[in-house]
Protein backbone atom coordinates (compact mmCIF):
# COMPACT_ATOMS: atom_id res chain seq x y z
CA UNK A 1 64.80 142.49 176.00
CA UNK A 2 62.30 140.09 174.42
CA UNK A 3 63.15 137.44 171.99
CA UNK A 4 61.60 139.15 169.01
CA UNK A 5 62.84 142.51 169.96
CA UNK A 6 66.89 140.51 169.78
CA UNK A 7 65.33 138.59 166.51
CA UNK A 8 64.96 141.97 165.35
CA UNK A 9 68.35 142.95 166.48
CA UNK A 10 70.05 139.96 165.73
CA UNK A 11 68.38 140.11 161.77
CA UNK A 12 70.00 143.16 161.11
CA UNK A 13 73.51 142.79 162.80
CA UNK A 14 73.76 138.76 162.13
CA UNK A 15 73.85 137.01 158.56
CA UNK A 16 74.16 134.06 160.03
CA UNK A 17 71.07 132.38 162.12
CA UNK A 18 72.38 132.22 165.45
CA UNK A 19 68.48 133.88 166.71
CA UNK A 20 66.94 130.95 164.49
CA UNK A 21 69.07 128.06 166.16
CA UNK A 22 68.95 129.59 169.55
CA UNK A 23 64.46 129.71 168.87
CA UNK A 24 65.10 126.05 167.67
CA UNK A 25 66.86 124.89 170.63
CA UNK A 26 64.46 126.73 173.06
CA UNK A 27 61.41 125.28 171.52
CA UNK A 28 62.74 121.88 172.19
CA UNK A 29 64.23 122.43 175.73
CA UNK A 30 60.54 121.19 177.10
CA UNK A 31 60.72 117.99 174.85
CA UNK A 32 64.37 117.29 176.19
CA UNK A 33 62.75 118.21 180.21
CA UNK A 34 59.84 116.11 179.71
CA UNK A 35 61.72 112.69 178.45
CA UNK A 36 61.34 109.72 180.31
CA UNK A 37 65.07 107.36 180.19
CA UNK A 38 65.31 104.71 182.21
CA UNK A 39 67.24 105.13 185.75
CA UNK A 40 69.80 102.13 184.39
CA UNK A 41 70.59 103.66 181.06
CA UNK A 42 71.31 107.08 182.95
CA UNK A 43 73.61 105.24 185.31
CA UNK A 44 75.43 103.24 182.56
CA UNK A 45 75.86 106.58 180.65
CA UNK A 46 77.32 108.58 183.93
CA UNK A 47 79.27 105.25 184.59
CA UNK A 48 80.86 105.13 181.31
CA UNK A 49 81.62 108.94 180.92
CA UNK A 50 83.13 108.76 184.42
CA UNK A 51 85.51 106.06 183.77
CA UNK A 52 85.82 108.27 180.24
CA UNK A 53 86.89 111.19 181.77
CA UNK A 54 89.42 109.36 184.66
CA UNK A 55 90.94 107.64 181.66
CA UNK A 56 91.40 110.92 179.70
CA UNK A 57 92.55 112.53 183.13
CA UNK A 58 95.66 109.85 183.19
CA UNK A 59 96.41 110.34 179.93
CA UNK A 60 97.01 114.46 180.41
CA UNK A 61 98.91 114.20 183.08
CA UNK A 62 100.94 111.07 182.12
CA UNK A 63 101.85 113.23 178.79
CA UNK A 64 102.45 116.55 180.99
CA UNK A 65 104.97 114.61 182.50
CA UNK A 66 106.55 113.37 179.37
CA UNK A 67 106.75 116.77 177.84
CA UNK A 68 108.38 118.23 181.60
CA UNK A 69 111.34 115.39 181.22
CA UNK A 70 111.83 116.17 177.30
CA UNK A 71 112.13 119.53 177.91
CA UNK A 72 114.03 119.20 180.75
CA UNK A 73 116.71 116.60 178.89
CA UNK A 74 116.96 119.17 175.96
CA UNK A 75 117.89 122.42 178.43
CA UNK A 76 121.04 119.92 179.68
CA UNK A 77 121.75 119.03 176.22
CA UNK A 78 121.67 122.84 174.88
CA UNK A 79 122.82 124.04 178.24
CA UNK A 80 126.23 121.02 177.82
CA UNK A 81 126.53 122.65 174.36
CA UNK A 82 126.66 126.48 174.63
CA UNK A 83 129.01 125.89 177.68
CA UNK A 84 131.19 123.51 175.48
CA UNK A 85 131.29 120.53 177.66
CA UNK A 86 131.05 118.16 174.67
């Protein structure tokens, strides 16, 4: 299917744009392709969202294993009081 034959599809069944912002981002893929960074800047950026995702990674599982040890103290607790032991 062609892109005006799914603009034509997408007009009538969609009120709202998504064929205009999907033209919009295909016109500037080449621009994107064809941009020259500097080979430092793209290593500081990896480097930083690297050490941004690790830290983020930590986090998760440091608060997966919070959540595991509260709900594990609160079935004793409940589990102590339906059996009256306190």
């Amino acid at each position: 299917m062609t892109l005006q034959a799914l603009s034509r599809h997408g007009a009538q069944a969609d009120g709202h744009g998504w064929i205009q912002a999907a033209r919009t981002v295909i016109e500037f893929l080449p621009f994107f392709a064809a941009s020259k960074l500097p080979a430092e800047a793209t290593i500081n950026r990896m480097t930083l969202a690297w050490l941004g995702i690790r830290i983020l990674e930590v986090m998760f599982f440091a608060g997966l294993a919070g959540s595991t040890i509260v709900v594990l103290i609160s079935f004793v607790e409940d589990a102590k009081e339906l059996f009256g032991e306190e």
